[in-house]
Protein backbone atom coordinates (compact mmCIF):
# COMPACT_ATOMS: atom_id res chain seq x y z
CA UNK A 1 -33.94 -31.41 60.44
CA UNK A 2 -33.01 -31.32 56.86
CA UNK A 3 -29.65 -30.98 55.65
CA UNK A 4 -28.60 -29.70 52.35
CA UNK A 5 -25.49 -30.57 50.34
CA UNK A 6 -23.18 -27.49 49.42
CA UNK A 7 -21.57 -29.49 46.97
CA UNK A 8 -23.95 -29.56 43.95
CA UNK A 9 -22.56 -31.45 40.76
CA UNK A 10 -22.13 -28.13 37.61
CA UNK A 11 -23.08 -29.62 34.49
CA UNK A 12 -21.09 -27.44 32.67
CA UNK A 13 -18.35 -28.11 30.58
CA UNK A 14 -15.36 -25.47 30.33
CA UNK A 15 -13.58 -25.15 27.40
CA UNK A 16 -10.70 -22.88 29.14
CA UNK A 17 -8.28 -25.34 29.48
CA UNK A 18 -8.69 -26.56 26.17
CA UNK A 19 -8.08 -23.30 24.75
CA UNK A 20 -4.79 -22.99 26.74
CA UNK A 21 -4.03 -26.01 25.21
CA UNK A 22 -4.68 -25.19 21.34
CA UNK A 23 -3.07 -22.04 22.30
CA UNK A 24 0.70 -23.17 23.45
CA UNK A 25 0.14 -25.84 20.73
CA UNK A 26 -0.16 -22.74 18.12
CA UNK A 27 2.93 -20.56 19.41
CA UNK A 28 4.76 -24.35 19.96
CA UNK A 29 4.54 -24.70 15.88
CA UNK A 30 4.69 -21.06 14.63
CA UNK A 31 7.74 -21.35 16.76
CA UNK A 32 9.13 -23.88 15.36
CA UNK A 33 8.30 -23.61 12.09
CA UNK A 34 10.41 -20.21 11.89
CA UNK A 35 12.92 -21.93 12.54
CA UNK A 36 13.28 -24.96 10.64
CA UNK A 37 12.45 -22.13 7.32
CA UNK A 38 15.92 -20.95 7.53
CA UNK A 39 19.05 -21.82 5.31
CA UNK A 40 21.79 -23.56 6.34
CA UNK A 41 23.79 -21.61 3.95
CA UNK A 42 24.79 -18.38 5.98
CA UNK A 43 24.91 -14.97 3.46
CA UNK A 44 24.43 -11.52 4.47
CA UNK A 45 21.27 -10.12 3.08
CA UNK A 46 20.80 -7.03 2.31
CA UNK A 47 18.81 -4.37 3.94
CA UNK A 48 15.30 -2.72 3.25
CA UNK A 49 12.66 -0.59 4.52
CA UNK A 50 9.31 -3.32 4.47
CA UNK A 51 6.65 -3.58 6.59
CA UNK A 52 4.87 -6.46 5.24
CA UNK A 53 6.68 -9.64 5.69
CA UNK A 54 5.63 -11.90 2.63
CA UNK A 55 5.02 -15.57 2.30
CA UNK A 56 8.44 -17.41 1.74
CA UNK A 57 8.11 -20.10 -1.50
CA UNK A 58 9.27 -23.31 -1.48
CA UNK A 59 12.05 -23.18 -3.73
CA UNK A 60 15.64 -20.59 -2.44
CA UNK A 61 17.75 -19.85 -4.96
CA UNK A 62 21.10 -18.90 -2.88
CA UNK A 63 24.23 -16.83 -4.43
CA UNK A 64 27.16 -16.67 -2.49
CA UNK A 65 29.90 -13.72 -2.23
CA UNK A 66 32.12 -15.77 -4.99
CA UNK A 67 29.25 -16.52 -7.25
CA UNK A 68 28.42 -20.26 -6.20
CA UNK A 69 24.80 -20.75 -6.78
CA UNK A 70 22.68 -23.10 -4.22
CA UNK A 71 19.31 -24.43 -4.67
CA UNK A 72 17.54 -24.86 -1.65
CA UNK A 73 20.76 -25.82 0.30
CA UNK A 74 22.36 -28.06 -2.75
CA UNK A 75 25.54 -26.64 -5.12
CA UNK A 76 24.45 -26.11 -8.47
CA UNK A 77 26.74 -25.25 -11.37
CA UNK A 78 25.90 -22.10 -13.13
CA UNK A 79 25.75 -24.17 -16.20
CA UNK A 80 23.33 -26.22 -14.74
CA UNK A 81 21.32 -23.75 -13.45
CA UNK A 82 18.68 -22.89 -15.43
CA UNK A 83 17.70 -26.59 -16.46
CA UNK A 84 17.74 -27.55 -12.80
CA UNK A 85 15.13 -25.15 -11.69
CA UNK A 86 13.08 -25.95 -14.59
CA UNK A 87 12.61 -29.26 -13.37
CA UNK A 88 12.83 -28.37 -9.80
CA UNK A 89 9.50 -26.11 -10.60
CA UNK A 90 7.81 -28.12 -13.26
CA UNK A 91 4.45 -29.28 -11.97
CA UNK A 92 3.95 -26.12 -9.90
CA UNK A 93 0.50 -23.85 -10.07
CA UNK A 94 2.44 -21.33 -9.69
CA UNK A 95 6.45 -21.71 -9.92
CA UNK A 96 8.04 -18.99 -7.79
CA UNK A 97 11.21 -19.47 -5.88
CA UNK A 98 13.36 -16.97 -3.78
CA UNK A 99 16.28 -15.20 -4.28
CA UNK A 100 18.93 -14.92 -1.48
CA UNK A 101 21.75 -12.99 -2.51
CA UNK A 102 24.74 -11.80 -0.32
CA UNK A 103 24.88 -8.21 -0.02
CA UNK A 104 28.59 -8.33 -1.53
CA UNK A 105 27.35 -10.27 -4.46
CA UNK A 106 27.77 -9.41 -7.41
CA UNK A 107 24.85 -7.60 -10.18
CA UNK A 108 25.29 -10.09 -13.15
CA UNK A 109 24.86 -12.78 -11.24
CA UNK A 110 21.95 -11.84 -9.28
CA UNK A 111 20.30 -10.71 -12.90
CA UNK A 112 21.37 -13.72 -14.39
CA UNK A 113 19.30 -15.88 -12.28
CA UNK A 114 16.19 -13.04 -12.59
CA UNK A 115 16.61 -14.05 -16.51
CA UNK A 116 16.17 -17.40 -16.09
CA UNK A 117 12.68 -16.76 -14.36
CA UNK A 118 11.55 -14.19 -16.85
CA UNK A 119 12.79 -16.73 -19.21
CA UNK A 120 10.47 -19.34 -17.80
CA UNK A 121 7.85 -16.92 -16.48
CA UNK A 122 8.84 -17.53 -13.11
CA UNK A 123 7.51 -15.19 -9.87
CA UNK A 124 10.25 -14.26 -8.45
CA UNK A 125 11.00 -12.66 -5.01
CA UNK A 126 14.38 -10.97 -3.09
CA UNK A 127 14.97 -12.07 -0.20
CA UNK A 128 16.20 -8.89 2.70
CA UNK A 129 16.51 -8.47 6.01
CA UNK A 130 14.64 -5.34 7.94
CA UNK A 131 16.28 -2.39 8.90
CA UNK A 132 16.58 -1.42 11.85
């Protein structure tokens, strides 16, 4: 009487797991990544109607309610301003930086950093939060 194994050894390899893997690993550092992005400097942006988020560059240019400027987290004078993002950007492709204004800031100074970048040819973006 011959007897026959049920138990046959699969050759094949599964790469299911794996993607699970890749997978959590993906949402684990879009996750995180979100996160670490944001200022430490807390301003109320204003709001707008987008639907296409952008790409955030390196450099933030913060303004404050009382017209302190910050740049990327550190106090700059506004005398100082202009020559430290000059050589904050020099070396760039493309030197962009962001603009994060508090709502209750005021025009002049928001346009006086915009002159420094059209000054220095600059892209420039505004930084807002969604409505809702």
């Amino acid at each position: 009487m011959e007897l026959k194994r049920r138990n046959r050894v699969n050759a094949e390899f599964s790469m299911a797991s794996m993607t699970d893997i890749i997978f959590l690993l993906l949402i684990f550092f879009m996750i995180t990544s979100s996160a670490i992005s944001q200022s430490a400097i807390e301003v109320k942006l204003p709001t707008a109607d987008t639907s296409n988020p952008s790409t955030q560059d390196p450099s933030v240019v913060t303004i404050k309610e009382d017209g302190r400027y910050f740049v990327n987290d550190k106090e700059i004078p506004k005398e100082q301003l202009e020559e430290y993002l000059v050589n904050t950007l020099k070396g760039e492709e493309k030197p962009s930086f962001t603009i994060r204004a508090d709502e209750n800031t005021k025009h002049k100074d928001v346009v006086f950093v915009m002159g420094i970048a059209e000054n220095h040819q600059f892209n420039l973006a505004i930084a807002t939060t969604q409505e809702k």
